[in-house]
Protein backbone atom coordinates (compact mmCIF):
# COMPACT_ATOMS: atom_id res chain seq x y z
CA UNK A 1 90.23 129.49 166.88
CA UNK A 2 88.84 130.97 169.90
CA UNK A 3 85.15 131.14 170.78
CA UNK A 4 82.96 134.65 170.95
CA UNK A 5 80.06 135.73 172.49
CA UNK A 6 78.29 137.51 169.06
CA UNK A 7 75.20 137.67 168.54
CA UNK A 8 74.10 137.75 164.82
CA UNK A 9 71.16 139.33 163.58
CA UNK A 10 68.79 138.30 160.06
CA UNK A 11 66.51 140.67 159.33
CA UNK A 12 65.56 138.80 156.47
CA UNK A 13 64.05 136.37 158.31
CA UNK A 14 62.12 133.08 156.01
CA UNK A 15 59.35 132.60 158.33
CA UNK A 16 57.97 136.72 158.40
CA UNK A 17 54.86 136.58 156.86
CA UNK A 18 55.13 137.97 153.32
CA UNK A 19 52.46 140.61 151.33
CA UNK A 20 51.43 141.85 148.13
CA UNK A 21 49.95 145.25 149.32
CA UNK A 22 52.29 147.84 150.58
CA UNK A 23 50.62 149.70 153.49
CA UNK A 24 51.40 152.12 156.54
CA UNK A 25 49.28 151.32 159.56
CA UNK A 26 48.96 152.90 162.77
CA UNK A 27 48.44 150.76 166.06
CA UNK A 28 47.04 151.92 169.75
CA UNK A 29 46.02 150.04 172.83
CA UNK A 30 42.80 149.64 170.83
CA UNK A 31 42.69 150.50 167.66
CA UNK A 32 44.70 149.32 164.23
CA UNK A 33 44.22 151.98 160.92
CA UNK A 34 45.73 150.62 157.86
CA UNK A 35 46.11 152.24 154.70
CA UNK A 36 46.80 151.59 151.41
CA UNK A 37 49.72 153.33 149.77
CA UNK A 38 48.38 152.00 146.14
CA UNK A 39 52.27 150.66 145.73
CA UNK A 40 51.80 146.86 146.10
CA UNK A 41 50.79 144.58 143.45
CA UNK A 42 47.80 143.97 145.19
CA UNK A 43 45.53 145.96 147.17
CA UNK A 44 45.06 145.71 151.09
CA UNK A 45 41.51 144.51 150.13
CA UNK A 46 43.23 141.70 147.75
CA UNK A 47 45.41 140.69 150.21
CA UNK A 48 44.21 141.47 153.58
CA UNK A 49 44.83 138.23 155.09
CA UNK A 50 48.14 138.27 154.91
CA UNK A 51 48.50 142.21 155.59
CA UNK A 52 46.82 141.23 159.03
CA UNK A 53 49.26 138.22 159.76
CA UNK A 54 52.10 140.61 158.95
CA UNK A 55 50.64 143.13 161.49
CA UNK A 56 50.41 140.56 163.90
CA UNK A 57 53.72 139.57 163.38
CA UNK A 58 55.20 143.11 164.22
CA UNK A 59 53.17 144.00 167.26
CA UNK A 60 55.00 140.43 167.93
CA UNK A 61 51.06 139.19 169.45
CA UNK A 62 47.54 138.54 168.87
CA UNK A 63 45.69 141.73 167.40
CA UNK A 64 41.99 139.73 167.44
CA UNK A 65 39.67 141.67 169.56
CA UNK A 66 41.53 145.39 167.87
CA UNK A 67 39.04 147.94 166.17
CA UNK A 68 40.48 147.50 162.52
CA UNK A 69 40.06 149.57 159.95
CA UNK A 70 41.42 150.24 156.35
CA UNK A 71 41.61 153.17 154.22
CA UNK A 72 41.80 152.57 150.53
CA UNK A 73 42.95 154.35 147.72
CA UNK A 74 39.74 156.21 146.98
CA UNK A 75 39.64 157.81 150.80
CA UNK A 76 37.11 155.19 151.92
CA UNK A 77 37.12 153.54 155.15
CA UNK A 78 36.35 150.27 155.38
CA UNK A 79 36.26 148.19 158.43
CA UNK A 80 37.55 144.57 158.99
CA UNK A 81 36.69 141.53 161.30
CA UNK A 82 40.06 139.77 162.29
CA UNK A 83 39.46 136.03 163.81
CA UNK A 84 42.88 135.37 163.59
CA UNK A 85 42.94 133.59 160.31
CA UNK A 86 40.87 135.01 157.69
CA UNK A 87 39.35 139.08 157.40
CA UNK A 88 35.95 140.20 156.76
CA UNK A 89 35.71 143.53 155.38
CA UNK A 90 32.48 145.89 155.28
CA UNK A 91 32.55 149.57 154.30
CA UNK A 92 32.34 151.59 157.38
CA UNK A 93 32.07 155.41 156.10
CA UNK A 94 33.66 157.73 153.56
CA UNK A 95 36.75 159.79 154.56
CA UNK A 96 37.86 162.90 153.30
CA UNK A 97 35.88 166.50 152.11
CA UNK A 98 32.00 165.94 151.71
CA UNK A 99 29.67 167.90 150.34
């Protein structure tokens, strides 16, 4: 046997941090919107915690001190404290038509 130079990829990794919501989210310099697709077994709300580690663990850094929101399946926007281990949430407006 001869030795190689490859380079092997897990995307599977055991140490991602795992959720029960399914969400999209969108992320800028300052700003993270999250919303629920209504897929998960839980909702964002239900499991926010863990939705925010997961974010975290994409943008591959710290998202404390990010304007957070989340939209839920009714339209409403609520918006979320991030300390870096636990979420507060507190509705923030209503999206959508009004009347």
């Amino acid at each position: 046997m001869f030795k190689t130079n490859a380079i092997t990829l897990d995307f599977k990794c055991e140490d991602r941090p795992r959720t029960k919501a399914d969400f999209t989210y969108q992320i800028s310099p300052n700003t993270i919107e999250i919303v629920d697709t209504g897929r998960g077994k839980l909702s964002v709300a239900d499991d926010l915690d863990a939705v925010m580690r997961r974010i975290g663990y994409w943008h591959m850094g710290s998202v404390i001190g990010f304007k957070i929101s989340y939209r839920d399946e009714d339209a409403v926007v609520h918006e979320v404290q991030w300390d870096g281990r636990r979420a507060q949430v507190s509705p923030a407006n209503q999206a959508g038509p009004q009347s």
